[in-house]
PDB file of N, CA and C in Angstrom:
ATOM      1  N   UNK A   1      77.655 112.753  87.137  1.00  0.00           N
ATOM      2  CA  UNK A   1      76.289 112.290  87.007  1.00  0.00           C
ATOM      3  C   UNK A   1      76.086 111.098  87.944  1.00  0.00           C
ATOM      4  N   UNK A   2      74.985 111.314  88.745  1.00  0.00           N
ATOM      5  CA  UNK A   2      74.846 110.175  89.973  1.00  0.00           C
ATOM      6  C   UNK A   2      74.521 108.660  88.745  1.00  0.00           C
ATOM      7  N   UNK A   3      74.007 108.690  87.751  1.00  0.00           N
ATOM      8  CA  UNK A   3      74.098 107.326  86.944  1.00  0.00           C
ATOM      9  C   UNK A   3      75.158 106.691  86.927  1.00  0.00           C
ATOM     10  N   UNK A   4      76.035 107.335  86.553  1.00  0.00           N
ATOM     11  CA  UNK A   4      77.882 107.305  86.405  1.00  0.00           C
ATOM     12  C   UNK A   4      78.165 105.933  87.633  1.00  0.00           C
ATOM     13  N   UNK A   5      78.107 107.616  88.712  1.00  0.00           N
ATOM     14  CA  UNK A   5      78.629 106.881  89.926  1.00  0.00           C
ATOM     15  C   UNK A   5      77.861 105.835  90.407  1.00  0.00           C
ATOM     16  N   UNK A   6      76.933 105.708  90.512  1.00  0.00           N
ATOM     17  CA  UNK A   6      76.143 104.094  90.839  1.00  0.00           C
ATOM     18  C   UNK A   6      76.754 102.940  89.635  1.00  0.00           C
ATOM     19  N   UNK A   7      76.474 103.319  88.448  1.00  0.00           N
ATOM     20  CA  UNK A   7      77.101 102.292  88.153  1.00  0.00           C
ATOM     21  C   UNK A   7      78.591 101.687  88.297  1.00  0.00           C
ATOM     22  N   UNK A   8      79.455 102.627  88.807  1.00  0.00           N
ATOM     23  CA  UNK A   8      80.906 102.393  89.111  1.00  0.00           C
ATOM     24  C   UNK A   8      80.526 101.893  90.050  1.00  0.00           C
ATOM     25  N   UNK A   9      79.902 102.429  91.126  1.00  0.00           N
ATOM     26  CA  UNK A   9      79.823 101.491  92.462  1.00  0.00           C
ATOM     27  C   UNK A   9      79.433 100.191  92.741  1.00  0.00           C
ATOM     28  N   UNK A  10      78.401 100.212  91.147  1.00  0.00           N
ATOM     29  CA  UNK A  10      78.233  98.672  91.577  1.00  0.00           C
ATOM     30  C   UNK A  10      79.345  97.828  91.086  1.00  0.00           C
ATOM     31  N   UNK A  11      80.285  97.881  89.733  1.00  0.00           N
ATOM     32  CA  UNK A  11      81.388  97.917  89.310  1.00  0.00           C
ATOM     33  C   UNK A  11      82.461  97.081  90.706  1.00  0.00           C
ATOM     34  N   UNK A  12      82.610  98.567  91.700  1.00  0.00           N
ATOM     35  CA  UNK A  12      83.486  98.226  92.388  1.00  0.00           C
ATOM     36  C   UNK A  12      83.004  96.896  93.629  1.00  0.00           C
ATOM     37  N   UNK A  13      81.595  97.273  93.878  1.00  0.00           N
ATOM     38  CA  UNK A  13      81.116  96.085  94.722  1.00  0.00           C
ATOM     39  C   UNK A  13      81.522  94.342  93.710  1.00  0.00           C
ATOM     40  N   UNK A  14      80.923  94.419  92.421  1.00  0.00           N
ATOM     41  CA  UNK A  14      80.831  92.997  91.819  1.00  0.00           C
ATOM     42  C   UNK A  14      82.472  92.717  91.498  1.00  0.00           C
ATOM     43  N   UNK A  15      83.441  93.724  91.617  1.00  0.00           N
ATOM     44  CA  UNK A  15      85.064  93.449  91.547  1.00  0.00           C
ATOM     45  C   UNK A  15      85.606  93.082  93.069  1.00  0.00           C
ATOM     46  N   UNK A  16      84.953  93.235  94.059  1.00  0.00           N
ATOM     47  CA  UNK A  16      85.004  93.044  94.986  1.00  0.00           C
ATOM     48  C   UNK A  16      84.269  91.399  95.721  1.00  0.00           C
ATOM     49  N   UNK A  17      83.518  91.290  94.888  1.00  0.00           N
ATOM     50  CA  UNK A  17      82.612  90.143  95.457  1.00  0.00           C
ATOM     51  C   UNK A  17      83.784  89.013  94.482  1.00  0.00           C
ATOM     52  N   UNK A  18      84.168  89.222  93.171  1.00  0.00           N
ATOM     53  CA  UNK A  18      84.986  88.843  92.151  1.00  0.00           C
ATOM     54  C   UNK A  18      86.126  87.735  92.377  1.00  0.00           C
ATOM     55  N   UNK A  19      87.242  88.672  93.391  1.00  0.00           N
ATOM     56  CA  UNK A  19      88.283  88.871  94.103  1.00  0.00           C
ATOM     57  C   UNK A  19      87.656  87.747  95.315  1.00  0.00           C
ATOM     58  N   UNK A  20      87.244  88.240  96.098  1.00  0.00           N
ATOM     59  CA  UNK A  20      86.721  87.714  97.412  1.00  0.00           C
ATOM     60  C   UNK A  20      86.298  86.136  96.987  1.00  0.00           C
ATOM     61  N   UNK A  21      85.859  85.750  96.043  1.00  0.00           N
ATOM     62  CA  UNK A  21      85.284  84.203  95.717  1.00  0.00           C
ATOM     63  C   UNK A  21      85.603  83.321  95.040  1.00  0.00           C
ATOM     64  N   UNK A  22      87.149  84.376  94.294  1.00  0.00           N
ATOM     65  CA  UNK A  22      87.458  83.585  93.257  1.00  0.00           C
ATOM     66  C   UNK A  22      88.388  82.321  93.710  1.00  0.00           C
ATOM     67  N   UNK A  23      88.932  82.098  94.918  1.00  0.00           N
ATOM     68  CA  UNK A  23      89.338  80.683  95.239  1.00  0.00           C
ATOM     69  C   UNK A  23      88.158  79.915  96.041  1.00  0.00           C
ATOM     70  N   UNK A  24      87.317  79.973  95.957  1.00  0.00           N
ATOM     71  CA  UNK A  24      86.181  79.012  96.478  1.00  0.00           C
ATOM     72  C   UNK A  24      86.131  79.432  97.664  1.00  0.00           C
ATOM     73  N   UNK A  25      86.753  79.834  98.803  1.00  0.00           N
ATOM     74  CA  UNK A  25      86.331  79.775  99.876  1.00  0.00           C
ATOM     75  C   UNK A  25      85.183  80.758 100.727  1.00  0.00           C
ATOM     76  N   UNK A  26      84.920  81.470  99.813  1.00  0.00           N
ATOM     77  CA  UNK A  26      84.087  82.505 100.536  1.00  0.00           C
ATOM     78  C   UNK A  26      84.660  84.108 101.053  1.00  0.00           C
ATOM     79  N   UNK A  27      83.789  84.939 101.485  1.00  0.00           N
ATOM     80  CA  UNK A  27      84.259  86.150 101.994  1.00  0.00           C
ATOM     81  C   UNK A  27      84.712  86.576 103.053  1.00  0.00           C
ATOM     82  N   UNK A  28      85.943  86.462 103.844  1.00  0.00           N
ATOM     83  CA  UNK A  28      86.001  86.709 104.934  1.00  0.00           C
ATOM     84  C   UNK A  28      85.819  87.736 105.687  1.00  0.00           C
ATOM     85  N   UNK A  29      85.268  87.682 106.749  1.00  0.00           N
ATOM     86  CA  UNK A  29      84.174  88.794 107.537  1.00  0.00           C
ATOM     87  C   UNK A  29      85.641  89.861 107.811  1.00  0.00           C
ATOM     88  N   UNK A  30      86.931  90.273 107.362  1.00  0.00           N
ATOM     89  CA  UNK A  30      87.714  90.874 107.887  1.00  0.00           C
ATOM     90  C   UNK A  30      87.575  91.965 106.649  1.00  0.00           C
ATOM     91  N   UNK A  31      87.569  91.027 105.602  1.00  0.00           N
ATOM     92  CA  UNK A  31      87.507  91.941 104.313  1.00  0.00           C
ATOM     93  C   UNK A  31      86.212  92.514 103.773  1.00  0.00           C
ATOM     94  N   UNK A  32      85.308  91.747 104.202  1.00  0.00           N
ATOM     95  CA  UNK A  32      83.589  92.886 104.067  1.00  0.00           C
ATOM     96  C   UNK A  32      83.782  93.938 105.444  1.00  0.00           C
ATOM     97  N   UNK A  33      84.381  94.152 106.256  1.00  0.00           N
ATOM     98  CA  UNK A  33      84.477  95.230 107.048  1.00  0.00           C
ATOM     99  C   UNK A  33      85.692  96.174 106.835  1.00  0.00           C
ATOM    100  N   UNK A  34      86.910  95.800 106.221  1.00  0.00           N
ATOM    101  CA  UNK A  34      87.638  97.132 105.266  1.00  0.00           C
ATOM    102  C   UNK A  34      86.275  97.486 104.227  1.00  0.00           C
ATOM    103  N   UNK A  35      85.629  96.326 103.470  1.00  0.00           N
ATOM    104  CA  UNK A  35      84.972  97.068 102.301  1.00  0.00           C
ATOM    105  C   UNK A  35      84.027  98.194 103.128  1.00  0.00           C
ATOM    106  N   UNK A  36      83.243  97.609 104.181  1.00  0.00           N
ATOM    107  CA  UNK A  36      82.375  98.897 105.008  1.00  0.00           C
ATOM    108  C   UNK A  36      83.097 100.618 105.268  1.00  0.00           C
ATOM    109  N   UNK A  37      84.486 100.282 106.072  1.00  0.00           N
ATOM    110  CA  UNK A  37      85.430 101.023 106.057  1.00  0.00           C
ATOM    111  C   UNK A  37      85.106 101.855 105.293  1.00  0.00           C
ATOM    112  N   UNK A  38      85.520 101.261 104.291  1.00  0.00           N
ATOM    113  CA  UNK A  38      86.159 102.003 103.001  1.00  0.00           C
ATOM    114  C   UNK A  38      84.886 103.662 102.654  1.00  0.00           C
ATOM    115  N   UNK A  39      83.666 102.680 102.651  1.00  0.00           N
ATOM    116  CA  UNK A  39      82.709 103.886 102.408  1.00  0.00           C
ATOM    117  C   UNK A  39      82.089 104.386 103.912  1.00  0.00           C
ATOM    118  N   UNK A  40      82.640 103.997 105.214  1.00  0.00           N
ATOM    119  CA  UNK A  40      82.396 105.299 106.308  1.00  0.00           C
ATOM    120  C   UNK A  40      81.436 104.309 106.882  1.00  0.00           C
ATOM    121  N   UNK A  41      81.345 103.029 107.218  1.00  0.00           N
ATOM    122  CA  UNK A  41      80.324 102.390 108.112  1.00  0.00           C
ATOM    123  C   UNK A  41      81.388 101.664 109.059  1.00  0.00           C
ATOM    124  N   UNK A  42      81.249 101.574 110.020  1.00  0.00           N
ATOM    125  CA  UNK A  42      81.983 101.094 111.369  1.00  0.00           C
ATOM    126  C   UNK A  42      80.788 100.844 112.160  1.00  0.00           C
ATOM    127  N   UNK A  43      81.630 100.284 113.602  1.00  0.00           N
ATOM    128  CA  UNK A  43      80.227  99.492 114.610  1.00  0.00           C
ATOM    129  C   UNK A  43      78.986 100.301 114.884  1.00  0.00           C
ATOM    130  N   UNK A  44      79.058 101.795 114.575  1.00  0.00           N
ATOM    131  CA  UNK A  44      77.952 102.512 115.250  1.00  0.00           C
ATOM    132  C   UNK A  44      76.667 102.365 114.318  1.00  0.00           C
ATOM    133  N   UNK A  45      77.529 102.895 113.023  1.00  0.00           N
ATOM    134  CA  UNK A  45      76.396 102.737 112.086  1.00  0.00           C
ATOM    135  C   UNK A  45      76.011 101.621 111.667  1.00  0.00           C
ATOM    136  N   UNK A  46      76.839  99.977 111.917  1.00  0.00           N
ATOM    137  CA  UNK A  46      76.381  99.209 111.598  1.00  0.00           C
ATOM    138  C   UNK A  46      74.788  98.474 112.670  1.00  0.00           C
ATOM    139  N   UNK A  47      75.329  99.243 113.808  1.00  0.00           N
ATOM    140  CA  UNK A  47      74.285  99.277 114.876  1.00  0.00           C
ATOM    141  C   UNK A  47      72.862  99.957 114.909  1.00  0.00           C
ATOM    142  N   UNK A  48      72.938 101.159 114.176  1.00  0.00           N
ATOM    143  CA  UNK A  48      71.859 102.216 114.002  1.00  0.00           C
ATOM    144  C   UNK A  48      71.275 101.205 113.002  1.00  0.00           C
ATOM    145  N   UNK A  49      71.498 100.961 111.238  1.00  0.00           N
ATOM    146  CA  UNK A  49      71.089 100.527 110.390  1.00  0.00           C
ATOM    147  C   UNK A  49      70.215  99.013 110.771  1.00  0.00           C
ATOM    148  N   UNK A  50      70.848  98.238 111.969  1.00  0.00           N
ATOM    149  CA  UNK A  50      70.190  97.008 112.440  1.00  0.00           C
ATOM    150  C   UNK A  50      69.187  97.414 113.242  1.00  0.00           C
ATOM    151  N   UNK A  51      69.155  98.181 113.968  1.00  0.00           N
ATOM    152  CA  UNK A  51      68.076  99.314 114.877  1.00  0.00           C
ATOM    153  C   UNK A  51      66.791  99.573 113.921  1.00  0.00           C
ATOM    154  N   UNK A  52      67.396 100.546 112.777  1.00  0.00           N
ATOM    155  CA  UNK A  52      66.082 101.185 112.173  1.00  0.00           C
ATOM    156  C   UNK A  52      65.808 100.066 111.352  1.00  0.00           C
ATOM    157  N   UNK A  53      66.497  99.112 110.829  1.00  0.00           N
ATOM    158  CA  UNK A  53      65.587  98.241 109.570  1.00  0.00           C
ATOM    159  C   UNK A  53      65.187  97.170 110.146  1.00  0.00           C
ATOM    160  N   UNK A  54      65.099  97.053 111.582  1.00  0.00           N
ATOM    161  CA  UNK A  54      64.183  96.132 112.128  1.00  0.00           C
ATOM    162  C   UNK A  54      62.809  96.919 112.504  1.00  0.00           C
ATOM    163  N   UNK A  55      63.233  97.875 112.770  1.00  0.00           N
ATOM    164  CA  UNK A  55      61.818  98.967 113.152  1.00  0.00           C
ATOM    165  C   UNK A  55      61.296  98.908 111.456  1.00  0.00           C
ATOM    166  N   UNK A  56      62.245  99.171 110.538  1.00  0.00           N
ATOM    167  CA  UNK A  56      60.767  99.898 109.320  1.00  0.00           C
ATOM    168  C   UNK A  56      60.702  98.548 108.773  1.00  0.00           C
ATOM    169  N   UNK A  57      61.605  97.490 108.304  1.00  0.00           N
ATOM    170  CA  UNK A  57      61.018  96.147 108.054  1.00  0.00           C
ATOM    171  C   UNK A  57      61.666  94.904 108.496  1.00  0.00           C
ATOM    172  N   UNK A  58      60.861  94.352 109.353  1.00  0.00           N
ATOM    173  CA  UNK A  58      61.709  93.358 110.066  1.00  0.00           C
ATOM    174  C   UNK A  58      62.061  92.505 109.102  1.00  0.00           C
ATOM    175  N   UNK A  59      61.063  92.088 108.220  1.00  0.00           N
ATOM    176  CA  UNK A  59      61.706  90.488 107.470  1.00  0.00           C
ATOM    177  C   UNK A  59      62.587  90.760 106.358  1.00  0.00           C
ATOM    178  N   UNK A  60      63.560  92.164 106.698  1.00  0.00           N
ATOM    179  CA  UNK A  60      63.767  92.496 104.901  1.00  0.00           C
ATOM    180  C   UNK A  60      65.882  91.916 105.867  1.00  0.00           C
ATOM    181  N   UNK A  61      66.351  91.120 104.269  1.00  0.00           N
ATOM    182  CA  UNK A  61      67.409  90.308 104.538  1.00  0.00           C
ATOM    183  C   UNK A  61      68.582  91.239 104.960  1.00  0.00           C
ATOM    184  N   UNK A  62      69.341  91.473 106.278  1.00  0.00           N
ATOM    185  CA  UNK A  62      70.437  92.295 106.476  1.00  0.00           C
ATOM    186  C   UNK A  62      71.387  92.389 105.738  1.00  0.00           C
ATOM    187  N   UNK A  63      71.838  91.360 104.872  1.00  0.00           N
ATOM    188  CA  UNK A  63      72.891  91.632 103.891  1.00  0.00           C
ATOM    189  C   UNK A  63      73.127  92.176 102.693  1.00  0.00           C
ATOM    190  N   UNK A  64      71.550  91.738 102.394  1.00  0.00           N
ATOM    191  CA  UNK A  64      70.959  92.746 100.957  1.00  0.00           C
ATOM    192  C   UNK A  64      70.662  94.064 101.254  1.00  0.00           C
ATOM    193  N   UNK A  65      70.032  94.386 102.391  1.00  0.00           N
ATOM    194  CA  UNK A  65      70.142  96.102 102.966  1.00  0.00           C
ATOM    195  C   UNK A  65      71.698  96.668 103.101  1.00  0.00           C
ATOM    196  N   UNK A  66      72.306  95.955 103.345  1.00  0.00           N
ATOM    197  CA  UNK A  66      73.561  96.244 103.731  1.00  0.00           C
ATOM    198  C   UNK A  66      74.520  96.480 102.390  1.00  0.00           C
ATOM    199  N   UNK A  67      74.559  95.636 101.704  1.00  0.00           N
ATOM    200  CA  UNK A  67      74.569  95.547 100.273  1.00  0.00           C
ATOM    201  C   UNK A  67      74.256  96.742  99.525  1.00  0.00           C
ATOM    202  N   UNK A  68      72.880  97.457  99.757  1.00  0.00           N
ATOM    203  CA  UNK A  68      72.703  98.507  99.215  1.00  0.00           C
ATOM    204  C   UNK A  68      73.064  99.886  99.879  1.00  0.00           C
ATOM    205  N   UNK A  69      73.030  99.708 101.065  1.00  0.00           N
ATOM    206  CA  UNK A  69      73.602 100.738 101.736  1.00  0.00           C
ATOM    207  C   UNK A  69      74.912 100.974 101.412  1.00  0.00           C
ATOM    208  N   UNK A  70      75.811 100.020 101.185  1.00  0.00           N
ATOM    209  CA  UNK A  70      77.378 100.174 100.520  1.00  0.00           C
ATOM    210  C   UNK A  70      77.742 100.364  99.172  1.00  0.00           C
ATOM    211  N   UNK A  71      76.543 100.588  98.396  1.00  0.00           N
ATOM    212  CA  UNK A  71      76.616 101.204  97.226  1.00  0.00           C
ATOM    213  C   UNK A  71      75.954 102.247  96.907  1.00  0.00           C
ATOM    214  N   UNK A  72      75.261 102.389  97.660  1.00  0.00           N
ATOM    215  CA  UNK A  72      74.597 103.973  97.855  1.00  0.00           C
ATOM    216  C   UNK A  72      75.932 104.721  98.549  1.00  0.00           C
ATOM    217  N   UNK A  73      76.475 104.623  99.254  1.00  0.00           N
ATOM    218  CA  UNK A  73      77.492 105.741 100.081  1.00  0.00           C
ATOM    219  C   UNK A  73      78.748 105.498  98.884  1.00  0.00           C
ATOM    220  N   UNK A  74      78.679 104.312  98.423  1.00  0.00           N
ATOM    221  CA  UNK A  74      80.249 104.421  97.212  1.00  0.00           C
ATOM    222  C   UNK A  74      79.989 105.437  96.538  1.00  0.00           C
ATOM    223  N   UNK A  75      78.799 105.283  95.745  1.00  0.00           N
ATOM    224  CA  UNK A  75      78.231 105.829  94.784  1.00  0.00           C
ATOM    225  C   UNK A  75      78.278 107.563  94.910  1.00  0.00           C
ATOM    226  N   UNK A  76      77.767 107.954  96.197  1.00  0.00           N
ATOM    227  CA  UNK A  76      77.639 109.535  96.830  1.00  0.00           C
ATOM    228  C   UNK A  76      79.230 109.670  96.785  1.00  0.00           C
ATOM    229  N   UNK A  77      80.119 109.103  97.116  1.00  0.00           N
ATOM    230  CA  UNK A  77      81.820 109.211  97.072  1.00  0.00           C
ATOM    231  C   UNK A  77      82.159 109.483  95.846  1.00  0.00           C
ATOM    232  N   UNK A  78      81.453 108.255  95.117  1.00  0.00           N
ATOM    233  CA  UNK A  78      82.384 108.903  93.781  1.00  0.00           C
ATOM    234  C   UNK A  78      81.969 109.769  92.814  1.00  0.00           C
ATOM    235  N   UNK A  79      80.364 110.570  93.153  1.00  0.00           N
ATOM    236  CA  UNK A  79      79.846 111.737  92.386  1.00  0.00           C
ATOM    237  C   UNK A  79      80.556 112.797  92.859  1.00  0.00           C
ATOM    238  N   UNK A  80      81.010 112.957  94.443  1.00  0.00           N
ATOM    239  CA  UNK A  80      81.480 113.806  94.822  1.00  0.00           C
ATOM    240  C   UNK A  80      83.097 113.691  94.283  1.00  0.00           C
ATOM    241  N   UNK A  81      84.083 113.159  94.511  1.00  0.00           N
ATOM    242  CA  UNK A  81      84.854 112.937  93.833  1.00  0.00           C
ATOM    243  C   UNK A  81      84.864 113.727  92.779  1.00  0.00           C
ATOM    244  N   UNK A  82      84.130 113.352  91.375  1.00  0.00           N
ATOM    245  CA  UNK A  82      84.144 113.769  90.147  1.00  0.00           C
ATOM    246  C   UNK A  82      83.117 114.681  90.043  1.00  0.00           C
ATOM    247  N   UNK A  83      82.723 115.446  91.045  1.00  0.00           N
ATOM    248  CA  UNK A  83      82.154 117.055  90.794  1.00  0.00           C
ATOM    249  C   UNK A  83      82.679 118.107  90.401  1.00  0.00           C
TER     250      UNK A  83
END
């Protein structure tokens, strides 16, 4: 059930943000790009996605698009997964 899997995904994003902050210092840009990895975004698509969401909304925040874009593709992973 895609409910399922979104909510695991967000799960795995907020265990991830968890991990990443829990000594104060912040997220290092090495480990938000395994997390991209992980669900199939690398330089091209991170290029296309900066392309089109400046075309459909410029003032909307890249990290929060980005943010959702990496839990939308977890999410499609792990319905498929458990199909």
């Amino acid at each position: 059930m895609l409910t399922d899997a979104l909510d695991e995904a967000f799960t795995r994003i907020g265990d991830f943000l968890a991990v990443q902050t829990a000594g104060g210092s912040g997220i290092e840009l090495d480990n938000v790009l395994r997390l991209q990895e992980s669900v199939g975004v690398d330089d091209d698509t991170r290029a296309v996605s900066a392309q089109r969401l400046s075309a459909v909304q410029p003032n909307a925040p890249a990290g929060a698009v980005l943010l959702g874009l990496l839990v939308g593709l977890s999410a499609g992973q792990l319905q498929a997964e458990n199909a």
